[in-house]
Protein backbone atom coordinates (compact mmCIF):
# COMPACT_ATOMS: atom_id res chain seq x y z
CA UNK A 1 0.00 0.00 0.00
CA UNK A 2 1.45 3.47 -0.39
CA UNK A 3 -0.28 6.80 0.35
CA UNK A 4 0.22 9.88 -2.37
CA UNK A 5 0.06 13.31 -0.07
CA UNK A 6 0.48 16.52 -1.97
CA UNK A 7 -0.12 19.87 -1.96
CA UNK A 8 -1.43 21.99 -5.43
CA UNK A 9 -0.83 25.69 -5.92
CA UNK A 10 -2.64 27.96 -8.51
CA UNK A 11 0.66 29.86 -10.05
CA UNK A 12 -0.26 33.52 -11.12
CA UNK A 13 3.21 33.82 -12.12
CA UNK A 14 4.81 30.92 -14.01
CA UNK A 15 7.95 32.45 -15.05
CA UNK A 16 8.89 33.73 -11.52
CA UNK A 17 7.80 29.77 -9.95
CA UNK A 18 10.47 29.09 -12.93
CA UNK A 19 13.37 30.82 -11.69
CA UNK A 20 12.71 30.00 -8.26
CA UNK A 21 12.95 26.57 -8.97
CA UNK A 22 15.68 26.88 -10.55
CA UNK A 23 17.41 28.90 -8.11
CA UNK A 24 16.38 25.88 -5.31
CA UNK A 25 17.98 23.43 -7.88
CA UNK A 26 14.98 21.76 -9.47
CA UNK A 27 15.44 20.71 -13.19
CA UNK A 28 12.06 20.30 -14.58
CA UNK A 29 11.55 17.67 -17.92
CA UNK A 30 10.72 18.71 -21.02
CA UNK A 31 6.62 19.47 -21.60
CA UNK A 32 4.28 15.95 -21.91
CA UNK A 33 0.93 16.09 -22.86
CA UNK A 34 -1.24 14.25 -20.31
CA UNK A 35 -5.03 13.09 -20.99
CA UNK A 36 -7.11 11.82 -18.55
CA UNK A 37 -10.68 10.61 -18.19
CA UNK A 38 -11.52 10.49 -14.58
CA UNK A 39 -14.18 8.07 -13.21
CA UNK A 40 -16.53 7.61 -10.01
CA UNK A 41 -18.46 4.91 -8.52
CA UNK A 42 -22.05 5.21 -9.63
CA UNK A 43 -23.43 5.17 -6.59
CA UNK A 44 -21.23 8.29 -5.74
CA UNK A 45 -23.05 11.91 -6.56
CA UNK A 46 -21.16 15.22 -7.12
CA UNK A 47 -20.71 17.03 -3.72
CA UNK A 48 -20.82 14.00 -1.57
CA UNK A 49 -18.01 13.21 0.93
CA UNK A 50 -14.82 12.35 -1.03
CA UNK A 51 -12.81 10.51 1.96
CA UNK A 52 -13.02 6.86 1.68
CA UNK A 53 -14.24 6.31 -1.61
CA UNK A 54 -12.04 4.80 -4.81
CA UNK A 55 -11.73 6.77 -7.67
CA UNK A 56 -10.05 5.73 -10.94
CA UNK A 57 -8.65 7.63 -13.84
CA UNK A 58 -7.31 6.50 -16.99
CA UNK A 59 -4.04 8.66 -18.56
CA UNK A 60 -2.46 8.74 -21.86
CA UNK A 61 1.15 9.96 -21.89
CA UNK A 62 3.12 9.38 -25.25
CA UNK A 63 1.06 6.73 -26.27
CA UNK A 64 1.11 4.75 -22.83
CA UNK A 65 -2.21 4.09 -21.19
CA UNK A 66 -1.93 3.85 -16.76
CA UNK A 67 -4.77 3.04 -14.94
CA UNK A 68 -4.99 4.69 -11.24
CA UNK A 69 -7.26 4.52 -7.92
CA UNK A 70 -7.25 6.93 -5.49
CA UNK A 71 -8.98 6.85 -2.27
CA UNK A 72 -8.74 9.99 -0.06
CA UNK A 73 -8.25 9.73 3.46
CA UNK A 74 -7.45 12.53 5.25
CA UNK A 75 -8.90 15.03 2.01
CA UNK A 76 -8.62 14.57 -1.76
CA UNK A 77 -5.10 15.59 -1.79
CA UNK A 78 -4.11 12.89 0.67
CA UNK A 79 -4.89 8.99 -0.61
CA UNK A 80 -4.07 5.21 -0.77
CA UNK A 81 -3.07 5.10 -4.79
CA UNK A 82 -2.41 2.23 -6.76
CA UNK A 83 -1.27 2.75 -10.28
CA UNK A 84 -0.43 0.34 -13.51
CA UNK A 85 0.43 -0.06 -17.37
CA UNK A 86 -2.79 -1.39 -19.16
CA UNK A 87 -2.05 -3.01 -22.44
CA UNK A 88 -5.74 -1.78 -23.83
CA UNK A 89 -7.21 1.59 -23.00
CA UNK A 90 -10.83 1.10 -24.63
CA UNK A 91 -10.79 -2.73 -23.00
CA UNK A 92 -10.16 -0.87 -19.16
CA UNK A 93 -12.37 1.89 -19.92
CA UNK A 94 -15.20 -0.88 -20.78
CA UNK A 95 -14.27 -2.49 -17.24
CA UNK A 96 -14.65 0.30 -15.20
CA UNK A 97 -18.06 0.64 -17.05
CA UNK A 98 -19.03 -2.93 -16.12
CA UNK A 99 -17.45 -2.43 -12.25
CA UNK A 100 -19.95 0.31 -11.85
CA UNK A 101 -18.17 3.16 -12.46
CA UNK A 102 -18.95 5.81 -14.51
CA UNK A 103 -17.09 8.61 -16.32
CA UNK A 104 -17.01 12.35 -15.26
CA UNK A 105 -14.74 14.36 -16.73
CA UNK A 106 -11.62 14.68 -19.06
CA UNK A 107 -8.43 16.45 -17.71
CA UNK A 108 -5.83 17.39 -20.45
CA UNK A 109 -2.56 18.91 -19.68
CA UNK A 110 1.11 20.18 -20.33
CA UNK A 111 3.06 18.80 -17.50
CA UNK A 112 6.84 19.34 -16.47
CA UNK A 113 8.07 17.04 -13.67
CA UNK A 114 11.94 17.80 -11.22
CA UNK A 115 12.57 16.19 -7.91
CA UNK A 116 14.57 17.15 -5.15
CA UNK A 117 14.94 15.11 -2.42
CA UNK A 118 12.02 12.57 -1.79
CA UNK A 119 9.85 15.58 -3.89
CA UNK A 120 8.34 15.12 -7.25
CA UNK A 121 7.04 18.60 -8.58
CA UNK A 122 4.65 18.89 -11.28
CA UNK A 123 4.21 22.17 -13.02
CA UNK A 124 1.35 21.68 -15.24
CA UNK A 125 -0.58 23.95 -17.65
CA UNK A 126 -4.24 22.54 -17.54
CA UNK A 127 -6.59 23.22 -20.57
CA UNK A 128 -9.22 25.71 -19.97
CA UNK A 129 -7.87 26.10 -16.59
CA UNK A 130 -4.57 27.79 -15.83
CA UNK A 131 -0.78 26.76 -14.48
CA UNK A 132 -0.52 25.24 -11.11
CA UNK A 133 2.09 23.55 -9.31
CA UNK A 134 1.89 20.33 -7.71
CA UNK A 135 4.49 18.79 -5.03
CA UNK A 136 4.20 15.21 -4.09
CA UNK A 137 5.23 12.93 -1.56
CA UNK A 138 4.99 8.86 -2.00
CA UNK A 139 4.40 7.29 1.65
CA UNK A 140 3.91 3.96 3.27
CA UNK A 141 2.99 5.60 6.26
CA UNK A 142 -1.05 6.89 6.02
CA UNK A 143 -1.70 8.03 9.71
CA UNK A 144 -0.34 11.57 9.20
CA UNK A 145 -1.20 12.67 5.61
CA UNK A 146 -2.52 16.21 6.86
CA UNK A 147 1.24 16.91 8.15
CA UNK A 148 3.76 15.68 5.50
CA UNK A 149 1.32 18.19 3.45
CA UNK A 150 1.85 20.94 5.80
CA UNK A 151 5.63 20.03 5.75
CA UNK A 152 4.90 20.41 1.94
CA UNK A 153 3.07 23.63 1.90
CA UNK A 154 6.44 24.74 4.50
CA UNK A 155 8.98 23.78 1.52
CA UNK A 156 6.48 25.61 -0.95
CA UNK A 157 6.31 28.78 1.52
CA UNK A 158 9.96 28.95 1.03
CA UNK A 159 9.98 29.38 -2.71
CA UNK A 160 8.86 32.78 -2.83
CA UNK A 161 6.86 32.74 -5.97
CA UNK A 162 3.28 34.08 -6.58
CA UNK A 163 1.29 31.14 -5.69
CA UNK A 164 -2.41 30.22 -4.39
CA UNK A 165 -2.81 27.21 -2.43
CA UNK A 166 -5.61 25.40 -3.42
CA UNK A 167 -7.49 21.92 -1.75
CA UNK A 168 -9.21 20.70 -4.88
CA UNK A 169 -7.70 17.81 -7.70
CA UNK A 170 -8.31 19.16 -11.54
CA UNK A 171 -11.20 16.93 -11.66
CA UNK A 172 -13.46 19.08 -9.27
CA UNK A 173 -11.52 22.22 -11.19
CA UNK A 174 -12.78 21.29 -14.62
CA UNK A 175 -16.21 21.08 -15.29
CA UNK A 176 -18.09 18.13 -16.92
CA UNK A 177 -18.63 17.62 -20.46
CA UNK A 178 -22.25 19.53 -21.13
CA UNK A 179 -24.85 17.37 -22.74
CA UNK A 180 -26.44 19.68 -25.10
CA UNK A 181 -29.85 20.96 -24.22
CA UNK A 182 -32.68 18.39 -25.82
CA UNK A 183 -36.24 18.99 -26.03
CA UNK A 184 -38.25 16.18 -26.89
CA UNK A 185 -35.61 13.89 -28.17
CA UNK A 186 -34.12 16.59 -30.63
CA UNK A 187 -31.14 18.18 -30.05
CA UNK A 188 -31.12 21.97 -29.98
CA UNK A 189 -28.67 23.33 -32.57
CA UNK A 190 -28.78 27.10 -31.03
């Protein structure tokens, strides 16, 4: 079992969070693109009580489908995670279907990843969205989520840049897919 804690930042400034990266010593990757289709139990409605429940998410990144859970436990920045390579995207995504989940909403991002120390950093541009930093910690240890993320948001603190801490996951920041408007079967073209 490992736990995923991490803190997420809305950046109002990228190219200052840049150099002040770089000044701590954080080489970031060059850009990936990153699409994701998140999914939910369908017994689970919008605005219920995250903690405790398993969420999935399938990602494409350079032509490589992983398949993830994620169960919150202190918030939705805190959570058990289990991640793997599936072979067949369309073949999981039909799974999920038939394990009673259902889909809610597509991510798609730029992402640049750096370490330093036991932190990985993610500075991602997210479509429709905006640029946000993200810094992670892996951990076996799942009885004190809430402070590795306020030794996180500590390390952040010190980077000086023009940042916005933020409790929410890009799923809850990007809204669903709208169904357009029907009115006795036919679809409105307006």
């Amino acid at each position: 079992m490992s736990g995923e804690v991490e803190v997420k930042y809305r950046v109002s400034g990228l190219d200052a969070l840049l150099a002040a990266l770089d000044r701590r010593g954080v080489a970031l990757s060059p850009q990936v693109r990153q699409e994701d289709q998140a999914y939910a139990p369908a017994s689970w409605v919008d605005g219920q009580p995250r903690s405790g429940v398993t969420f999935a998410r399938l990602r494409v990144q350079n032509g490589v489908c992983l398949f993830t859970t994620k169960t919150p436990v202190d918030n939705v920045l805190a959570c058990l995670e289990y991640e793997t390579v599936v072979a067949d995207r369309e073949q999981m995504h039909q799974a999920l279907l038939a394990m009673g989940y259902r889909t809610t909403v597509q991510v798609a991002k730029t992402r640049r990843v750096g370490r330093i120390d036991d932190y990985a950093l993610c500075v991602d541009q997210v479509d429709g969205v905006g640029a946000f930093l993200e810094v992670e910690l892996m951990t076996t240890a799942t009885d004190d989520m809430a402070g590795v993320q306020a030794q996180l948001a500590h390390w952040v603190s010190g980077l000086g840049a023009p940042l916005e801490r933020i409790g929410t996951t890009y799923d809850q920041l990007v809204p669903p897919a709208r169904v357009p408007p029907t009115q006795a079967g036919i679809v409105s073209t307006v």
